[in-house]
N, C-alpha and C. Protein backbone atom coordinates (compact mmCIF):
# COMPACT_ATOMS: atom_id res chain seq x y z
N UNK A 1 15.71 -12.86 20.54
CA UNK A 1 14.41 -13.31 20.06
C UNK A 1 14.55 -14.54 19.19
N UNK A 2 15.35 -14.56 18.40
CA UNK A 2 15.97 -15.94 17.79
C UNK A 2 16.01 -17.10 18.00
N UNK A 3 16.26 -17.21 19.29
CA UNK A 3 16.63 -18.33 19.88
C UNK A 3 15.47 -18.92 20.82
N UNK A 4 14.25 -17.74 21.12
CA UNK A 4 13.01 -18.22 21.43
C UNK A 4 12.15 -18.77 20.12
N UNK A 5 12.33 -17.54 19.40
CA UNK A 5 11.87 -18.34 18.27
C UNK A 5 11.59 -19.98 18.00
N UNK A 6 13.22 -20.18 17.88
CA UNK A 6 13.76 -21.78 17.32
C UNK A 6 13.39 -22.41 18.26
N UNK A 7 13.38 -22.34 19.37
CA UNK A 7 12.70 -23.18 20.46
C UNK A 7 11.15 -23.39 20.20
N UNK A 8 10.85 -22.35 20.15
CA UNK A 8 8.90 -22.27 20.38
C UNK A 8 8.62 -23.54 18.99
N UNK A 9 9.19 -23.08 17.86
CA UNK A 9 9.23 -23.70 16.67
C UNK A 9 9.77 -25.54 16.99
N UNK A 10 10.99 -25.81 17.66
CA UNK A 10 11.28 -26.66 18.21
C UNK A 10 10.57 -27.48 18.62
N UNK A 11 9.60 -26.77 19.89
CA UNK A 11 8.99 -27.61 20.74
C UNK A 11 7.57 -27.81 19.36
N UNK A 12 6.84 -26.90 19.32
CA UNK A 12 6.06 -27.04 18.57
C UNK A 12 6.01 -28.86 17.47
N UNK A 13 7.19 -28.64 16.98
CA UNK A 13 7.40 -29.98 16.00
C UNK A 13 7.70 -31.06 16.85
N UNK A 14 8.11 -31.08 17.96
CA UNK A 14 8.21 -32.09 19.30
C UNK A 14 6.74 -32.80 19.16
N UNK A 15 5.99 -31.27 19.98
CA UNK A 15 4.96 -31.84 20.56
C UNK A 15 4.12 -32.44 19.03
N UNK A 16 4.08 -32.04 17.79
CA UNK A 16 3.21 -32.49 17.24
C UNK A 16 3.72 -33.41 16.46
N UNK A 17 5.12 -34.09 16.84
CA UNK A 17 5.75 -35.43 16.65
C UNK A 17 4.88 -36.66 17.16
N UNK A 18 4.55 -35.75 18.69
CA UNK A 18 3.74 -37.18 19.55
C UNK A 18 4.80 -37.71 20.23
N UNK A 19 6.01 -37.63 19.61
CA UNK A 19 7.14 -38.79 20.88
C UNK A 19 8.19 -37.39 21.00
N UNK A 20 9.00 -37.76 21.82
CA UNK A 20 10.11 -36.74 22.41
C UNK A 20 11.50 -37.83 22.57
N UNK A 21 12.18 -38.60 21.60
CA UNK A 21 12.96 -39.59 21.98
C UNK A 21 13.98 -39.01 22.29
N UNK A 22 14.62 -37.51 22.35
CA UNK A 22 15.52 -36.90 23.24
C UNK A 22 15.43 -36.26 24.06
N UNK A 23 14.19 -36.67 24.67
CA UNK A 23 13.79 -36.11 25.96
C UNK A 23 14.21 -34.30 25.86
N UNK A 24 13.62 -33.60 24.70
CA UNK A 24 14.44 -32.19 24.55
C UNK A 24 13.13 -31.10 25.59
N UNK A 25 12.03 -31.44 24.96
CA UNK A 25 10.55 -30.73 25.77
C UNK A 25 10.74 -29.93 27.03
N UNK A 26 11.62 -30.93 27.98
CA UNK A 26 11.92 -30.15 29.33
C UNK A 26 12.55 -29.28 29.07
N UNK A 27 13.60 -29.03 28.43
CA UNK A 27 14.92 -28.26 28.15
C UNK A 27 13.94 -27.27 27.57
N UNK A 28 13.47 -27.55 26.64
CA UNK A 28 13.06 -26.30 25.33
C UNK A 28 11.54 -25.38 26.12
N UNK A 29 11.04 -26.03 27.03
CA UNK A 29 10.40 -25.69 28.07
C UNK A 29 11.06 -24.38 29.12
N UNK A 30 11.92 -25.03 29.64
CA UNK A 30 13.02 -24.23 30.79
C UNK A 30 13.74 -23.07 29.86
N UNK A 31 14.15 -23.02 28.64
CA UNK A 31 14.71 -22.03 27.71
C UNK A 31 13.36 -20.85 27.70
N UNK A 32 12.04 -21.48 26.99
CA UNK A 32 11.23 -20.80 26.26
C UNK A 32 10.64 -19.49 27.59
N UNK A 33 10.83 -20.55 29.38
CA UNK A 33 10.18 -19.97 30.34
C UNK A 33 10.98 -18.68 30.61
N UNK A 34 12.21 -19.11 30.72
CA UNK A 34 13.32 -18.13 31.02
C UNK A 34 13.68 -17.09 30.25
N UNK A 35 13.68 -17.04 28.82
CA UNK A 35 13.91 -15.78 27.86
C UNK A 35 12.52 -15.37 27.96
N UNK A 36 11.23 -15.74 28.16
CA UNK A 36 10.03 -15.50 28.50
C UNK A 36 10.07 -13.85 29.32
N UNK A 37 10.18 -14.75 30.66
CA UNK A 37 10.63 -13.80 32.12
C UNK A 37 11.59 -13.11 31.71
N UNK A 38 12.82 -12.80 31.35
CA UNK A 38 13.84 -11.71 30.72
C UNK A 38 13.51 -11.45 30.27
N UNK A 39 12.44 -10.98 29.02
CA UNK A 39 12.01 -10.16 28.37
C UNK A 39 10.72 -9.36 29.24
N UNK A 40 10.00 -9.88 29.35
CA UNK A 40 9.07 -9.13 30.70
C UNK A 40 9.13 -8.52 31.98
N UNK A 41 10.35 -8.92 32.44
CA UNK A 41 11.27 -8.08 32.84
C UNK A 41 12.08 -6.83 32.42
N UNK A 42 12.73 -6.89 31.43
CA UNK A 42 13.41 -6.14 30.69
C UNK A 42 12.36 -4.92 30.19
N UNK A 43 11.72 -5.18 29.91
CA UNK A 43 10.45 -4.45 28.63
C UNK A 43 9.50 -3.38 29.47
N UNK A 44 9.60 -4.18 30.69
CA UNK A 44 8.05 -3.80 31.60
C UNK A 44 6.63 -4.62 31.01
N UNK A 45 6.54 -5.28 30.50
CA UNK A 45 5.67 -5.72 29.52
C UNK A 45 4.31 -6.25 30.51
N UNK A 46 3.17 -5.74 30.69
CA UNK A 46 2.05 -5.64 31.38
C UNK A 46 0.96 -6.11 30.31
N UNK A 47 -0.01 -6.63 30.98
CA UNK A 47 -1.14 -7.21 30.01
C UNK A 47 -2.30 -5.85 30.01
N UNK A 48 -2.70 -5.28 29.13
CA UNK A 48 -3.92 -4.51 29.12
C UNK A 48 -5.05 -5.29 28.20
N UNK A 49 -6.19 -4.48 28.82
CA UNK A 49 -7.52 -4.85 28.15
C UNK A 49 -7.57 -5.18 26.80
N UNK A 50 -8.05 -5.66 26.11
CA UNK A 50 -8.27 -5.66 24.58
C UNK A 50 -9.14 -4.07 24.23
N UNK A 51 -9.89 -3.97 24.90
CA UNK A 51 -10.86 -2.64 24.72
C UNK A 51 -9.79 -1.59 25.28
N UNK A 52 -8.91 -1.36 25.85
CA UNK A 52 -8.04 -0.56 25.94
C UNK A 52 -6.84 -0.23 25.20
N UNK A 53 -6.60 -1.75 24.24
CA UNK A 53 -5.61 -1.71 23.02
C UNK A 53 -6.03 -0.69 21.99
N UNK A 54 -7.23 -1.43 21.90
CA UNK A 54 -8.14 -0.96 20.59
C UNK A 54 -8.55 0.47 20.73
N UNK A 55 -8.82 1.07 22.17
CA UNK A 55 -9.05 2.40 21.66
C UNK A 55 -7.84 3.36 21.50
N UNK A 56 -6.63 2.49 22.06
CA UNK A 56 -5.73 3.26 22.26
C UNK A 56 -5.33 3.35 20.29
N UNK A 57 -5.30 2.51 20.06
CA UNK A 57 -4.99 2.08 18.26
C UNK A 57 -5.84 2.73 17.22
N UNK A 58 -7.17 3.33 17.67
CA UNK A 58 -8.04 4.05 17.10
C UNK A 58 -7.98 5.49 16.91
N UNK A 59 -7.21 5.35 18.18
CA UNK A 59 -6.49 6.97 18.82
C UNK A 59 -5.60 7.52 17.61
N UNK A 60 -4.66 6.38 17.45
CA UNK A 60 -3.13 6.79 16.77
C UNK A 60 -3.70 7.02 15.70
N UNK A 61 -4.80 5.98 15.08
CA UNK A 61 -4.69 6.19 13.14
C UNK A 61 -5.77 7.10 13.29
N UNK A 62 -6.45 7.97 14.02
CA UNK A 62 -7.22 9.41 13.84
C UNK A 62 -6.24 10.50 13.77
N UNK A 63 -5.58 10.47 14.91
CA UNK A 63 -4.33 11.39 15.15
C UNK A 63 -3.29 11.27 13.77
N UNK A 64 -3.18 10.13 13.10
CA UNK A 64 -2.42 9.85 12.27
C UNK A 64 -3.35 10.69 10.79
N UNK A 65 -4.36 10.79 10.64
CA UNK A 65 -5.13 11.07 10.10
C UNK A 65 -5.68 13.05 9.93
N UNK A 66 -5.64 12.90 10.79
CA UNK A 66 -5.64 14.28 11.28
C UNK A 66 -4.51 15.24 11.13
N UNK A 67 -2.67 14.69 11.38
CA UNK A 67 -1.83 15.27 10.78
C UNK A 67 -1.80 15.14 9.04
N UNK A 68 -2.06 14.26 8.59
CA UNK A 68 -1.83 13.89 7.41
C UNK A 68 -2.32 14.98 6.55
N UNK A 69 -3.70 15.22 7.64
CA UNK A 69 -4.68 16.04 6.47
C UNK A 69 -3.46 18.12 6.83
N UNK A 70 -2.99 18.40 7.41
CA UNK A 70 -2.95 19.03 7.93
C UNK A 70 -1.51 19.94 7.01
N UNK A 71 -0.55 18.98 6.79
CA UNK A 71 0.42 19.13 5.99
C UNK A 71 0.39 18.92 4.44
N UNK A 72 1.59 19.51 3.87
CA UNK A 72 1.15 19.02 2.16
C UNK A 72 1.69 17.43 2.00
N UNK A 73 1.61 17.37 0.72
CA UNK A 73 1.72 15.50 0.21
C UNK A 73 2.76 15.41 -0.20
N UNK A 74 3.76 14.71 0.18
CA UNK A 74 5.17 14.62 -0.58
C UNK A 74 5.23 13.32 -0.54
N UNK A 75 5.58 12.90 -1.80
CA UNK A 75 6.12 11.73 -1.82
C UNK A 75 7.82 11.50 -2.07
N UNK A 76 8.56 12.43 -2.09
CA UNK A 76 10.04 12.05 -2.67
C UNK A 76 9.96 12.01 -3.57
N UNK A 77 8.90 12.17 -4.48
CA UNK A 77 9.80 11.69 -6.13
C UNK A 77 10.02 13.50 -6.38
N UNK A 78 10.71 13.31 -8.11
CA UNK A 78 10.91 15.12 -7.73
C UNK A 78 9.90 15.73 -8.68
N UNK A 79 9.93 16.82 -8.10
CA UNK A 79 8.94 17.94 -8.40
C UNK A 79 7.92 17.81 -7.42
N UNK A 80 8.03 17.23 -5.87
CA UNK A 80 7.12 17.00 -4.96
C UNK A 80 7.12 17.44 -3.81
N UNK A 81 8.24 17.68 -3.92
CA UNK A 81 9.01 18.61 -2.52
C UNK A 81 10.42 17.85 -1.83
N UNK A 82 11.23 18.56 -1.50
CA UNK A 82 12.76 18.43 -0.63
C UNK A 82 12.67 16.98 -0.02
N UNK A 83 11.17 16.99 0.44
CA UNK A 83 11.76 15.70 1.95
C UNK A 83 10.25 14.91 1.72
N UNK A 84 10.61 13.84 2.07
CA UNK A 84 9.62 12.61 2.38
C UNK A 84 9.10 12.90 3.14
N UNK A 85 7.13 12.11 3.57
CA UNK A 85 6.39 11.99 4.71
C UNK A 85 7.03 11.06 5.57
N UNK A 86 7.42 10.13 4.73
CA UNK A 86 7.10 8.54 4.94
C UNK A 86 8.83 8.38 4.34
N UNK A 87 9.65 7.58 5.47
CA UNK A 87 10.86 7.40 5.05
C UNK A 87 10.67 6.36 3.99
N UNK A 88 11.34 6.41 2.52
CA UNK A 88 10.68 5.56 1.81
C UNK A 88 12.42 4.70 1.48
N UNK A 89 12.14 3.02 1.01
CA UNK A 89 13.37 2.48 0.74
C UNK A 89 13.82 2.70 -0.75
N UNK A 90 14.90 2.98 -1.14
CA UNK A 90 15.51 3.25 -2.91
C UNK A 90 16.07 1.67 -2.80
N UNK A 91 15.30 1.38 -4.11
CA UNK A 91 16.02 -0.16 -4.24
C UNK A 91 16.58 -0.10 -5.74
């Protein structure tokens, strides 16, 4: 993903250079197309509806909502209980 990244970013400052005096555009073009297609490949990666994202996403944080209410509240600190909901980071 890195390396699409720096490209997309690449071309981006190319194109809004206005000039291309190392002719790079084609190149960073042919990179951006190709890790493109390998990943959509790789992934299965299919386009769905927006109205099919969204209900699917409405789904999770009810369901998400619905367990929440269902179990007790732990946060990790102590006197709250053994184990976390929510893996939390110790910094």
């Amino acid at each position: 993903r890195l390396a699409v990244r720096t490209a997309g970013l690449l071309h981006q400052l190319v194109t809004r250079a206005g000039r291309d005096p190392a002719g790079a555009l084609p190149e960073l073009d042919r990179l951006i197309d190709a890790r493109c297609a390998d990943f959509r490949e790789r992934s299965g990666a299919r386009w769905i509806a927006v109205a099919r994202q969204a209900e699917y996403q409405a789904r999770v944080v009810l369901a998400a909502f619905e367990l929440a209410g269902r179990g007790t509240f732990r946060s990790g600190e102590p006197g709250w209980g053994p184990d976390t909901v929510v893996p939390m980071h110790r910094e």
